[in-house]
N, C-alpha and C. Protein backbone atom coordinates (compact mmCIF):
# COMPACT_ATOMS: atom_id res chain seq x y z
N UNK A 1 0.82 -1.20 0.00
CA UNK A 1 0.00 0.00 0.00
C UNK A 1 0.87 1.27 0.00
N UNK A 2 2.18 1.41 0.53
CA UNK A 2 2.76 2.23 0.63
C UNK A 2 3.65 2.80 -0.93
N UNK A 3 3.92 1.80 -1.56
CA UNK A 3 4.68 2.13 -2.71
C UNK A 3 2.96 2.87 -3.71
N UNK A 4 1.66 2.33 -3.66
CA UNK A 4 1.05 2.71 -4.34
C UNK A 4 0.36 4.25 -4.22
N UNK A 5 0.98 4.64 -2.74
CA UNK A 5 0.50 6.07 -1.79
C UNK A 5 1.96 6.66 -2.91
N UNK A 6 3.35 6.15 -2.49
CA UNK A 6 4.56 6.95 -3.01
C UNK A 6 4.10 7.00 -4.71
N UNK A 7 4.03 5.65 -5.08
CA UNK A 7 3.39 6.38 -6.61
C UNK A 7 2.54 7.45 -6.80
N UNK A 8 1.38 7.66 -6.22
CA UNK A 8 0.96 9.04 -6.44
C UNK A 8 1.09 10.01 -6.24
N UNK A 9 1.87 10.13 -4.77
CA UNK A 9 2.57 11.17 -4.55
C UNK A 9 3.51 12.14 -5.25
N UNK A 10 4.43 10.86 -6.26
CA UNK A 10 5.38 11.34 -7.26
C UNK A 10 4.80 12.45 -8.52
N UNK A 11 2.97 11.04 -8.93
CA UNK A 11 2.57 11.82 -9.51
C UNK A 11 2.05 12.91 -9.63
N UNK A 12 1.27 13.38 -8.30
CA UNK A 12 0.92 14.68 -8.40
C UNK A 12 2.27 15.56 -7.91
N UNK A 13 3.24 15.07 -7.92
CA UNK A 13 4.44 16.47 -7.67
C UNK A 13 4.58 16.79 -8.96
N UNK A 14 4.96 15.46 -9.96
CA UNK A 14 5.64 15.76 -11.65
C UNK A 14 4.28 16.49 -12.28
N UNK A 15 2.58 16.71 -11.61
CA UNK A 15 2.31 16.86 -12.40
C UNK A 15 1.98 18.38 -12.02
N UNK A 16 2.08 18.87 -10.77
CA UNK A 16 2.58 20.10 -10.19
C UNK A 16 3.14 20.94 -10.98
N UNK A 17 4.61 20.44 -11.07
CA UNK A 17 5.58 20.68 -11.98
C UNK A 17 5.31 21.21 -13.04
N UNK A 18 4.66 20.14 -14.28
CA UNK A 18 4.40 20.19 -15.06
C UNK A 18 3.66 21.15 -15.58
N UNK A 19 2.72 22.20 -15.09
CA UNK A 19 1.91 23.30 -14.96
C UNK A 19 2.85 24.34 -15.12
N UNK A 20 4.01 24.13 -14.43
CA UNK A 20 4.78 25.52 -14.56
C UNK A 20 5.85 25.28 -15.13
N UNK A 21 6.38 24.29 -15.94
CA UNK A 21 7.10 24.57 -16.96
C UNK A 21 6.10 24.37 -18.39
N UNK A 22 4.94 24.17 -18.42
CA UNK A 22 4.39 24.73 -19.81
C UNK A 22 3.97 26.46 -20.14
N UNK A 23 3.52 26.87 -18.24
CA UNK A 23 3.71 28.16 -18.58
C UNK A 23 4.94 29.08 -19.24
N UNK A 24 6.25 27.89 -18.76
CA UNK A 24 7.57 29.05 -19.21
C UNK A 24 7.92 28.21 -20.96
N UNK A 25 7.32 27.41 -21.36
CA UNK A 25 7.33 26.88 -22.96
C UNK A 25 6.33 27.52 -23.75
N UNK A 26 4.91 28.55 -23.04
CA UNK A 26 4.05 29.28 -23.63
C UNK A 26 4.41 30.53 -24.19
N UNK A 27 5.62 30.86 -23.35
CA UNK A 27 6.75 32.25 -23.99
C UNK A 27 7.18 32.12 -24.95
N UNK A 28 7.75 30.77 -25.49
CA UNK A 28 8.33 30.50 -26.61
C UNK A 28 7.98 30.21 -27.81
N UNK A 29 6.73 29.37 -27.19
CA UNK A 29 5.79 28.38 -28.32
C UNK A 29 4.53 28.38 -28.43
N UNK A 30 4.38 28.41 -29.49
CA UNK A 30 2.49 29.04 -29.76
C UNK A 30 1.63 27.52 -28.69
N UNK A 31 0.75 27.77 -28.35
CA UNK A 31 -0.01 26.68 -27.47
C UNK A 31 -0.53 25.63 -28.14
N UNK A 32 -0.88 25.65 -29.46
CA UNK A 32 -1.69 24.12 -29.91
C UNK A 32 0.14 23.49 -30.66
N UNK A 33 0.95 24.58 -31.15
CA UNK A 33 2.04 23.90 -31.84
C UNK A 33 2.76 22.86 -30.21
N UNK A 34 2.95 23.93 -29.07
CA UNK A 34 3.76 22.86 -28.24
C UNK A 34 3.02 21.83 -27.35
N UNK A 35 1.83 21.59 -27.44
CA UNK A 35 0.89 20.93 -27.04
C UNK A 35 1.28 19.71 -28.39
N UNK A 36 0.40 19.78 -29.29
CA UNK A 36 1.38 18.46 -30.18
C UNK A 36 2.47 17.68 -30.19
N UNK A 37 3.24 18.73 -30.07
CA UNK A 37 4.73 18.16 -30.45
C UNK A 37 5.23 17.42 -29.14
N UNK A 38 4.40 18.01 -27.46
CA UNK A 38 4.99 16.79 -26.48
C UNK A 38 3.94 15.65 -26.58
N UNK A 39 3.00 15.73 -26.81
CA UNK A 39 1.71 14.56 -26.58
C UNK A 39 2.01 13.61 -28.01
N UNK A 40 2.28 14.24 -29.03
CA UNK A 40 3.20 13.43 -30.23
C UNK A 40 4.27 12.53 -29.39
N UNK A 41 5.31 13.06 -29.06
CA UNK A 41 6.17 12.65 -28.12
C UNK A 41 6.27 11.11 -27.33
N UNK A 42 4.94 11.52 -26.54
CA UNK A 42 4.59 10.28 -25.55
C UNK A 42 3.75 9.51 -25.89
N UNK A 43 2.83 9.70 -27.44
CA UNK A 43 2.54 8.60 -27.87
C UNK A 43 3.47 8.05 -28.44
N UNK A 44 4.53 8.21 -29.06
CA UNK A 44 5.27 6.99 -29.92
C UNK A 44 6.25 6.50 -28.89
N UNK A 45 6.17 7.53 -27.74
CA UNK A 45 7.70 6.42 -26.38
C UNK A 45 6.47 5.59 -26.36
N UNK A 46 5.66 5.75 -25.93
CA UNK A 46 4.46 4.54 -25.53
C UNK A 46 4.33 3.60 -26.49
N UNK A 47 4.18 3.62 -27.79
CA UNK A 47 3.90 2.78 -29.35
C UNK A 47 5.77 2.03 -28.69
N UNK A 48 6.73 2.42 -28.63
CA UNK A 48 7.97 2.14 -28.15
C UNK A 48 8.54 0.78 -27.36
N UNK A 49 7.74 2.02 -26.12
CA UNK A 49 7.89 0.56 -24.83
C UNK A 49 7.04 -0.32 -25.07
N UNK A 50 5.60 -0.23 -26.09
CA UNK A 50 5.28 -1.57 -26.13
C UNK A 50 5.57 -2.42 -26.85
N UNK A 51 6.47 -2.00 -27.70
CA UNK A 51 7.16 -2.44 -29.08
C UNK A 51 7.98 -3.54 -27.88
N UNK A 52 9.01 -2.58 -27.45
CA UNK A 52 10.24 -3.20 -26.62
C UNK A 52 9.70 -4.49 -24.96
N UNK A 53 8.37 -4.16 -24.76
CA UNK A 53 7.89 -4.98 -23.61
C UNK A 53 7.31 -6.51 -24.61
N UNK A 54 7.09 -6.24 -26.21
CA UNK A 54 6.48 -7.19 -26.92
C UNK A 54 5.27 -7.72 -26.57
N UNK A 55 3.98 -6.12 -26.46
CA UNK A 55 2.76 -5.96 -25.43
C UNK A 55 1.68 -6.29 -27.23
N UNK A 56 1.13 -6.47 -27.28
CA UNK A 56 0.00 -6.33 -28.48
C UNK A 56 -0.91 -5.26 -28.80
N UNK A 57 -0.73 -4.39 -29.72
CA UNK A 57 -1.12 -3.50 -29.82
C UNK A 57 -2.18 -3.38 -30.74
N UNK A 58 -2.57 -3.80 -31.38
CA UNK A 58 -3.40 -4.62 -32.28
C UNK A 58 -4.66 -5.56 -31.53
N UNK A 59 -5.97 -5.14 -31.35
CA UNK A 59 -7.01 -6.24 -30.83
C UNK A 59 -7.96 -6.23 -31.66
N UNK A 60 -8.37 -7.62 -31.76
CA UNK A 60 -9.25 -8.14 -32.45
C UNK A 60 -10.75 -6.92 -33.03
N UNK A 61 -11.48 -6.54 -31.65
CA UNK A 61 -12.37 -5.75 -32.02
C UNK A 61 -11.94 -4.61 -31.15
N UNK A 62 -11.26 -3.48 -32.17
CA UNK A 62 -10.86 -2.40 -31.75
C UNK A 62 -12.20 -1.08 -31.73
N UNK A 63 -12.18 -0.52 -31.03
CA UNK A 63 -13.14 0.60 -30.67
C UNK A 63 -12.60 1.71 -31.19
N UNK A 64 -12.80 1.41 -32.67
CA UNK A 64 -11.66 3.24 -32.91
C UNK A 64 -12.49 4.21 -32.75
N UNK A 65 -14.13 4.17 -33.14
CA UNK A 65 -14.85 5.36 -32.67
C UNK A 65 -14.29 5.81 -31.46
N UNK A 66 -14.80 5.07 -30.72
CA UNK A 66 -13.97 5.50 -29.09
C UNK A 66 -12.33 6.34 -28.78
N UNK A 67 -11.72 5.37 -29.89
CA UNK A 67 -10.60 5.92 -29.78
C UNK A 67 -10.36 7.45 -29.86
N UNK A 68 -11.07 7.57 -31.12
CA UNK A 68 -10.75 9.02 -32.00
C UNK A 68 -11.81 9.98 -31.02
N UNK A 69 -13.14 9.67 -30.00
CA UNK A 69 -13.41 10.52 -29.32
C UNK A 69 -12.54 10.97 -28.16
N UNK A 70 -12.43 10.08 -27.82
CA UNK A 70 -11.50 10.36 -26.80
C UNK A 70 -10.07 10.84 -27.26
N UNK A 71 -9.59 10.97 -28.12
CA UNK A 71 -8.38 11.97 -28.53
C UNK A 71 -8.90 13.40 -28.80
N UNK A 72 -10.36 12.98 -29.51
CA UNK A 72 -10.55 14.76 -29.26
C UNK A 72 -10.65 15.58 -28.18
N UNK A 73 -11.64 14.71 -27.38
CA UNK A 73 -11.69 15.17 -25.87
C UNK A 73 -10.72 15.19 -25.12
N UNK A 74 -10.36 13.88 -24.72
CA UNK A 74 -8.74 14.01 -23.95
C UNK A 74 -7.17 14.77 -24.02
N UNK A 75 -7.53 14.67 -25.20
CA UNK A 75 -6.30 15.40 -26.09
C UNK A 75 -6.03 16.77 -26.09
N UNK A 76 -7.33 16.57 -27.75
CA UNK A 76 -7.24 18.10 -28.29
C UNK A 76 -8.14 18.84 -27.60
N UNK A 77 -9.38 18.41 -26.90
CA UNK A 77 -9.97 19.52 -26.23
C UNK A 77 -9.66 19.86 -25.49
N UNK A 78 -9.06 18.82 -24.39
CA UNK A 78 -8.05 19.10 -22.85
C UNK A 78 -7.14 19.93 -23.29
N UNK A 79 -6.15 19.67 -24.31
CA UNK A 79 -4.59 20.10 -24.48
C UNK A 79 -4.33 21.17 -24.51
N UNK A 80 -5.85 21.52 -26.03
CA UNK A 80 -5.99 23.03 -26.60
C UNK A 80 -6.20 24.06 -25.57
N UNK A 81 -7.52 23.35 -24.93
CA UNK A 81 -8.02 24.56 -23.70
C UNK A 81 -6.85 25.00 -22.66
N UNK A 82 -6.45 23.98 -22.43
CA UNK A 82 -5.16 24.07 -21.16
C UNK A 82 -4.42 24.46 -21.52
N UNK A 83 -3.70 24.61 -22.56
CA UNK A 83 -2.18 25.73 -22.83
C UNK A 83 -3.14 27.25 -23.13
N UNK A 84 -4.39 27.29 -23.66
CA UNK A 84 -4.65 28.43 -24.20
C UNK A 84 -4.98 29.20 -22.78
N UNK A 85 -5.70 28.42 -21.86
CA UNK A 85 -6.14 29.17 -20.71
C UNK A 85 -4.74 29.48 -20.16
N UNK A 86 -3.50 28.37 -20.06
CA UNK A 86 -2.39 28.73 -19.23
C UNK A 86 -1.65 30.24 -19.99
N UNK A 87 -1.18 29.92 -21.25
CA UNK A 87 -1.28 31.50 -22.01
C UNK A 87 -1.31 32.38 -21.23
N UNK A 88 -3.25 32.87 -20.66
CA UNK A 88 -3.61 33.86 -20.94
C UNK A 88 -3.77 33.97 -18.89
N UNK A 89 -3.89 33.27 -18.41
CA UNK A 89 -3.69 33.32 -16.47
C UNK A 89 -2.47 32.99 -15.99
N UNK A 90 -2.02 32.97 -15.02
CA UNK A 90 -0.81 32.60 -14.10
C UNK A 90 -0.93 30.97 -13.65
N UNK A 91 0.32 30.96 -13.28
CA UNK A 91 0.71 29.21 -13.11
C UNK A 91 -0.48 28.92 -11.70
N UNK A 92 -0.34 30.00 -10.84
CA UNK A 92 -1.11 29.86 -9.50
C UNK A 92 -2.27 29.32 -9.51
N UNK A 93 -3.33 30.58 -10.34
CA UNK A 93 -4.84 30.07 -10.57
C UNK A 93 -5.00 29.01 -11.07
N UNK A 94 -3.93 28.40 -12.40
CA UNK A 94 -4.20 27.33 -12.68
C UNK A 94 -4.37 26.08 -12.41
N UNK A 95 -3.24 26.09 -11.19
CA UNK A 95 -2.57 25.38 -9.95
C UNK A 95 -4.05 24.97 -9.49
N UNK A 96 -4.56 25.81 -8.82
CA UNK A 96 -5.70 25.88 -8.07
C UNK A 96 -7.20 25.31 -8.92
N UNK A 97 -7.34 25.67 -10.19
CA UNK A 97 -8.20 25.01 -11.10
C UNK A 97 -8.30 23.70 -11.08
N UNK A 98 -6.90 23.32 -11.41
CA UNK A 98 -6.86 21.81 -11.98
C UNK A 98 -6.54 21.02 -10.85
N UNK A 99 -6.45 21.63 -9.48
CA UNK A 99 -6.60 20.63 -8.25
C UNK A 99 -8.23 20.37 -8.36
N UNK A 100 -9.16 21.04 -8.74
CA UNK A 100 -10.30 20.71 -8.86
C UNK A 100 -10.76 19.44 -9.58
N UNK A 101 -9.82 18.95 -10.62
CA UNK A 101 -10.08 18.18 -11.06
C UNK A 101 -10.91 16.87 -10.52
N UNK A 102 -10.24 16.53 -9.11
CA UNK A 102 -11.22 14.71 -8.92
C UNK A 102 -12.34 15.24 -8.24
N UNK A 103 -12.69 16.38 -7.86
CA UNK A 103 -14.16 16.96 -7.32
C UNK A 103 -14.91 16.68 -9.05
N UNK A 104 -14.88 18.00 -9.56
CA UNK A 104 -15.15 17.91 -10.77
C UNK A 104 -15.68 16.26 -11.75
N UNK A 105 -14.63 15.70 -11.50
CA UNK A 105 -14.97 13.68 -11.97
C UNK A 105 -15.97 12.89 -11.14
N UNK A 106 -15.68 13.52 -9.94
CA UNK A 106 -16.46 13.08 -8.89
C UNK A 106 -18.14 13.56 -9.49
N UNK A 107 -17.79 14.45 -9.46
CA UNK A 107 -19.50 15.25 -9.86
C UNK A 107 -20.04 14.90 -10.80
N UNK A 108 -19.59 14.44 -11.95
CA UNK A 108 -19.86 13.96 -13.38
C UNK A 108 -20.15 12.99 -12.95
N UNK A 109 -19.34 12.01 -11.97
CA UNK A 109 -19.55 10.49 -12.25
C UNK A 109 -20.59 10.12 -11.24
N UNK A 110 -20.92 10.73 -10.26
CA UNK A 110 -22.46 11.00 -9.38
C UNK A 110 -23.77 11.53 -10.25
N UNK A 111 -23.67 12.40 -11.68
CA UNK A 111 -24.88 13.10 -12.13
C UNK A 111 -25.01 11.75 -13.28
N UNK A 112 -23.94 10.98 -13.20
CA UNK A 112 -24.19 9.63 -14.55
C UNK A 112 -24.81 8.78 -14.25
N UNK A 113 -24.74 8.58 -12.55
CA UNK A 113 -24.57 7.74 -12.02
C UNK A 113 -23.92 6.68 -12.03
N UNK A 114 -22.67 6.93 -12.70
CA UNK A 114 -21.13 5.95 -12.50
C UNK A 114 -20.79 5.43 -11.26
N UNK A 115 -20.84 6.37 -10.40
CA UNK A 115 -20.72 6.00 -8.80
C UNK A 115 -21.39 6.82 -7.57
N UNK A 116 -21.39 7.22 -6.43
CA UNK A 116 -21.72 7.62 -5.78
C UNK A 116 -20.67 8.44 -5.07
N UNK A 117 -21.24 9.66 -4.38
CA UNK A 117 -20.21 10.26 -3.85
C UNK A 117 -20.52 10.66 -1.98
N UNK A 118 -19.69 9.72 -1.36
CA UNK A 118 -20.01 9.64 0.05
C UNK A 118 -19.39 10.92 0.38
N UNK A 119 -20.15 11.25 2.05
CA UNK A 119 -19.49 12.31 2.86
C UNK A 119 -18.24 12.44 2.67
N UNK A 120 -17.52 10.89 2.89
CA UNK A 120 -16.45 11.10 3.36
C UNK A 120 -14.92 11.49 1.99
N UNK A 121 -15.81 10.82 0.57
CA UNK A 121 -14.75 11.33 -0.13
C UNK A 121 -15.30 12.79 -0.47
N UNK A 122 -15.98 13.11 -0.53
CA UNK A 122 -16.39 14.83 -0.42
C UNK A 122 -15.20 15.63 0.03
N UNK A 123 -15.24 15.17 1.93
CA UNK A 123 -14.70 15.69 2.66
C UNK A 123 -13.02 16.01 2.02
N UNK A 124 -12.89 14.78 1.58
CA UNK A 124 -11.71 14.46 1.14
C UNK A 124 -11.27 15.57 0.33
N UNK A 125 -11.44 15.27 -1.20
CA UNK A 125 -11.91 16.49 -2.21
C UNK A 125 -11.60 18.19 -1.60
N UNK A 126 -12.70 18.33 -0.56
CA UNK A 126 -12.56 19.83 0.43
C UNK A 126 -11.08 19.70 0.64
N UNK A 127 -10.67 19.14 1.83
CA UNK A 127 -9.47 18.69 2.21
C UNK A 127 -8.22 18.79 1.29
N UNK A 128 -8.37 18.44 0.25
CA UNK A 128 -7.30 18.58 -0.64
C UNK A 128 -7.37 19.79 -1.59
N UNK A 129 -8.05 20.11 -1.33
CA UNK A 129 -8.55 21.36 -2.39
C UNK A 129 -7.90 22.63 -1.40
N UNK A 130 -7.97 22.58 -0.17
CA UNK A 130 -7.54 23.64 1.14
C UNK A 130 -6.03 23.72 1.06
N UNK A 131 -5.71 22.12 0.91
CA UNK A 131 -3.99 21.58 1.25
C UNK A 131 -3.25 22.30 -0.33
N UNK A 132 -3.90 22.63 -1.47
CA UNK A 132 -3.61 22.97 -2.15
C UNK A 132 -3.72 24.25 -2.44
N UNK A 133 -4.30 25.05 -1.85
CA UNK A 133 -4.37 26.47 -1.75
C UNK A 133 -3.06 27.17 -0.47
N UNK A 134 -3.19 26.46 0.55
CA UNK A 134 -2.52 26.88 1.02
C UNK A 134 -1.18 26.65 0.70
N UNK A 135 -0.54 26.00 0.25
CA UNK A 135 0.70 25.43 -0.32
C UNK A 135 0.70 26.54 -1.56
N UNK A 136 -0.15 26.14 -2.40
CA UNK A 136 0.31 27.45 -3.52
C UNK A 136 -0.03 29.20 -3.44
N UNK A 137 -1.09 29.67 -2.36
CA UNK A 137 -1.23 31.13 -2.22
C UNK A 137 -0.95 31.86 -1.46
N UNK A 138 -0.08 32.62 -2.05
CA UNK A 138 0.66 33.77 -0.95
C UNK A 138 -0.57 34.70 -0.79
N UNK A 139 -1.19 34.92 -1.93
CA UNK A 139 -1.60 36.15 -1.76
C UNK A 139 -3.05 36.23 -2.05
N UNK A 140 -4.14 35.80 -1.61
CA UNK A 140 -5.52 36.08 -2.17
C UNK A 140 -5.69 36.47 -3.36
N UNK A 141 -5.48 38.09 -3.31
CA UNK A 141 -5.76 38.84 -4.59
C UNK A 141 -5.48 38.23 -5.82
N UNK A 142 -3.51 37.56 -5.83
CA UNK A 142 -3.54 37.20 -7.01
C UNK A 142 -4.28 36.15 -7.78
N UNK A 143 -6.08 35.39 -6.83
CA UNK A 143 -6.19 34.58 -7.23
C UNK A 143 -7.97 35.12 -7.35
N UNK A 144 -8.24 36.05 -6.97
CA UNK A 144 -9.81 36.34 -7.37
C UNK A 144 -10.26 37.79 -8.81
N UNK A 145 -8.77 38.27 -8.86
CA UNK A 145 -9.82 38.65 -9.92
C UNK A 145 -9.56 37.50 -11.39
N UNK A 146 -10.88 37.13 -11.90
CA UNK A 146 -11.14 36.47 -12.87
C UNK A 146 -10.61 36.92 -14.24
N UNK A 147 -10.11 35.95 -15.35
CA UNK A 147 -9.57 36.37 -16.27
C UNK A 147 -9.91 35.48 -17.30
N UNK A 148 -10.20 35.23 -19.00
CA UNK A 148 -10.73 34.49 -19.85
C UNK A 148 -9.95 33.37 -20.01
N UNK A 149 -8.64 32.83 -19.89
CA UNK A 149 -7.47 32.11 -19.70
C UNK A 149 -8.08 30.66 -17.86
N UNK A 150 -8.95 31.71 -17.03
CA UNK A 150 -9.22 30.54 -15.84
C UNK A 150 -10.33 29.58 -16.18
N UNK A 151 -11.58 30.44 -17.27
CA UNK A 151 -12.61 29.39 -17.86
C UNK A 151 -11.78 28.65 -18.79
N UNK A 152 -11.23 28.40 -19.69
CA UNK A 152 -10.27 27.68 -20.47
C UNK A 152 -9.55 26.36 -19.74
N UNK A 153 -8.76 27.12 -18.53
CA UNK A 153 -8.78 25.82 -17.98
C UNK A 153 -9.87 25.23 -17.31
N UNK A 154 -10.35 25.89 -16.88
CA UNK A 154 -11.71 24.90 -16.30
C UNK A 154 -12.54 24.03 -16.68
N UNK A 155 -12.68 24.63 -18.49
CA UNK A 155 -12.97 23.91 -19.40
C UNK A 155 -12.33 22.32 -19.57
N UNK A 156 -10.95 22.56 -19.94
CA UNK A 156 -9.89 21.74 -19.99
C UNK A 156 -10.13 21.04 -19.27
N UNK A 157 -10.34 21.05 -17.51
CA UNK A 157 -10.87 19.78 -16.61
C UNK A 157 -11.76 19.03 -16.72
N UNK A 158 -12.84 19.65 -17.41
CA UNK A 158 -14.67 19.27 -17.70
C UNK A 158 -14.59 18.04 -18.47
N UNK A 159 -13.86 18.71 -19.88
CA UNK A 159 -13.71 17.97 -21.05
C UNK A 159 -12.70 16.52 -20.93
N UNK A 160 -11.48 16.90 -19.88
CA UNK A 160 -11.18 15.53 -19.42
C UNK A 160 -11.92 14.25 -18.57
N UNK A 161 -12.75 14.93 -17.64
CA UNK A 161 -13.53 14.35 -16.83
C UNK A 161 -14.46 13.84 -17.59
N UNK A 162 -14.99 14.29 -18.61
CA UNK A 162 -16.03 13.34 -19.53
C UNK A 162 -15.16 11.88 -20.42
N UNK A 163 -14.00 12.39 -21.06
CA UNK A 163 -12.95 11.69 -21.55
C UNK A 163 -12.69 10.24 -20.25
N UNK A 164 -12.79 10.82 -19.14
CA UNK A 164 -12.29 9.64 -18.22
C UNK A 164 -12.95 8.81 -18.16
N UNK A 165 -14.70 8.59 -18.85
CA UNK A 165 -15.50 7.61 -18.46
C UNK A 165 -15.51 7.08 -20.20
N UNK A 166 -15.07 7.69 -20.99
CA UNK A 166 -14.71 6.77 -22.22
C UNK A 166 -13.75 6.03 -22.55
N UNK A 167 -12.19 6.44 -21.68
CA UNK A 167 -11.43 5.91 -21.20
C UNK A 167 -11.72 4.71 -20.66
N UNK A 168 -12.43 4.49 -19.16
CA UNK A 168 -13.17 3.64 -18.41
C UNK A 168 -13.84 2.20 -19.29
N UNK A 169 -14.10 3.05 -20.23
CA UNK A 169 -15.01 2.11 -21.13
C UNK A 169 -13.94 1.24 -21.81
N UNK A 170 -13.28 1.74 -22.63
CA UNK A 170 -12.74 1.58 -23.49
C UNK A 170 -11.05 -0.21 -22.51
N UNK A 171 -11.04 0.96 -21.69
CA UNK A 171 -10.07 -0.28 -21.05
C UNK A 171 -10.55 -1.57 -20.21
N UNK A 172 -11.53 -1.38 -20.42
CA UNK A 172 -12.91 -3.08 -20.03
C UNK A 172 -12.68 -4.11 -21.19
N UNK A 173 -11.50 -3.45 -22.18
CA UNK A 173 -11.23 -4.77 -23.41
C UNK A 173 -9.82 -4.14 -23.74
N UNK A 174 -9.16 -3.18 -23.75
CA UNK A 174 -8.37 -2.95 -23.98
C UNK A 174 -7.31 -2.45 -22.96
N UNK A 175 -6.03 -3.16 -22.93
CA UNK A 175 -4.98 -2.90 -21.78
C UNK A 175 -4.62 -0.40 -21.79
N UNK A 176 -5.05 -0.07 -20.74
CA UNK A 176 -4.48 0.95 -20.61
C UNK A 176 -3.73 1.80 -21.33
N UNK A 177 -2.48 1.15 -21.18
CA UNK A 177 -1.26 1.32 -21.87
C UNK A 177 -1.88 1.59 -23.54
N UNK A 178 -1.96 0.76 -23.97
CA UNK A 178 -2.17 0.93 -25.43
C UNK A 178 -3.18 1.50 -25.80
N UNK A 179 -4.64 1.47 -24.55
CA UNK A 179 -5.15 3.13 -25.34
C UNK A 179 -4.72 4.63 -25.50
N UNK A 180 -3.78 4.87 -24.31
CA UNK A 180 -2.90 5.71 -24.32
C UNK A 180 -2.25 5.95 -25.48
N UNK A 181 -1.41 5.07 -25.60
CA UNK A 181 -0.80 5.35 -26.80
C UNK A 181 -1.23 5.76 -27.98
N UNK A 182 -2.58 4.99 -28.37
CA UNK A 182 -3.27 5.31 -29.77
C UNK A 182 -4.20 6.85 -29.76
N UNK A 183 -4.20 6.84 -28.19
CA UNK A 183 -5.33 8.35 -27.71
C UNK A 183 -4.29 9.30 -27.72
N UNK A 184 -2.80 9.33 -27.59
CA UNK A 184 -1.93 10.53 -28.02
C UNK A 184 -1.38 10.48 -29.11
N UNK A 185 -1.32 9.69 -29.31
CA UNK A 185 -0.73 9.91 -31.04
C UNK A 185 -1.89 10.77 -31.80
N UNK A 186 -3.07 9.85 -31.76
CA UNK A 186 -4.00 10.22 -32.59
C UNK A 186 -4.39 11.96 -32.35
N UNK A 187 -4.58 12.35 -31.05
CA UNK A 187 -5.04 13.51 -30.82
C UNK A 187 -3.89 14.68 -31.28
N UNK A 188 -2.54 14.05 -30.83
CA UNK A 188 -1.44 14.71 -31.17
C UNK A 188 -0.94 15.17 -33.16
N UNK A 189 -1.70 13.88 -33.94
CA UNK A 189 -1.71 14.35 -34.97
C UNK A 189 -2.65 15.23 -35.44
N UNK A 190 -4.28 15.04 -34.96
CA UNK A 190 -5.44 15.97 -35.60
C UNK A 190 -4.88 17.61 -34.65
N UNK A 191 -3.98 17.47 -33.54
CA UNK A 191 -3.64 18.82 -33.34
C UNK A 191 -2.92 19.34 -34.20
N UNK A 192 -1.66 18.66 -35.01
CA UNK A 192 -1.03 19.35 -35.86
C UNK A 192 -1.77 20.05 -37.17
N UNK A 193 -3.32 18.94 -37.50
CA UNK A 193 -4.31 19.51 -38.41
C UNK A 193 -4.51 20.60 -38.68
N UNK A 194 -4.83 21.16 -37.20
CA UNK A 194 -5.47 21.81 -36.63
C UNK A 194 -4.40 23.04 -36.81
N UNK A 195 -3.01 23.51 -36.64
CA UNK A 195 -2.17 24.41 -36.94
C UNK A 195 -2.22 24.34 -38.22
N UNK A 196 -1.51 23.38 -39.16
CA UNK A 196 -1.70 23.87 -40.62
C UNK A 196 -2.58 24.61 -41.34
């Protein structure tokens, strides 16, 4: 149980991180061009390691509808919205947005009725949502006046959180890993479409 607590831990630090070095790659690089070119990236290491693990990438009855929605959604709608909102707000607010995220999934997946949402992971949700404000805000102000860049990302969370229950679907026949892979490549190429 403990290595699976340190695994997430890692992940929400790298993905911490990750928020504020796309803000300092948004200086450089237009938002849908550097949004492609890393999600390009980590679909073909992924097409890669499964090459090199000798995983099957190829199944019998493949769900490409599925596939190709969920690259728009997951991808290009997440990817687009989220560099464009990061653009145009600070690393902070954003910080603070996209901790919203498992409330947000939570809420979707209670109005689907996917699952239910007890007191206690509520509480939870609150709880982490506090632990994350206080850790990232010095300063109130810099986080209430509103700007067109904080709906963008907010967007960006919505549109993933719907993506997560096609995801869901989709890996009830297909290993993880390799929808990944085919859900960034794919989204990562209709983004480059999408610049030309």
């Amino acid at each position: 149980m403990l290595k699976v607590y340190s695994i997430m831990v890692l992940t929400m630090f790298l993905w911490g991180i990750n928020v504020s070095l796309l803000k300092l790659l948004l200086v450089e690089i237009p938002p849908l061009v550097m949004q492609g070119t890393r999600i390009f990236i980590a679909g073909v290491t992924l097409f890669l390691i499964l090459l090199v693990m000798k995983k099957k990438m190829i199944y019998k009855e493949m769900p490409w509808k599925f596939l190709l929605l969920v690259s728009l959604l997951g991808v290009i709608a997440h990817h687009s919205l989220l560099a464009t909102g990061l653009f145009e707000t600070t690393a902070i607010k954003s910080s603070l947005i996209l901790g919203l995220a498992p409330l947000i999934t939570a809420i979707i997946a209670v109005a689907t009725r996917s699952t239910s949402l007890t007191v206690l992971r509520f509480i939870g949700f609150v709880i982490g949502f506090i632990g994350i404000m206080v850790a990232v805000v010095d300063d109130m102000s810099a986080v209430t006046n509103l700007v067109a860049g904080d709906f963008y990302v907010l967007a960006s969370i919505i549109v993933q959180a719907f993506s997560f229950f096609i995801i869901r679907r989709i890996t009830l026949t297909i290993p993880p890993l390799v929808v990944t892979a085919y859900m960034l490549t794919f989204g990562s190429l209709f983004s480059f479409c999408l610049v030309c």
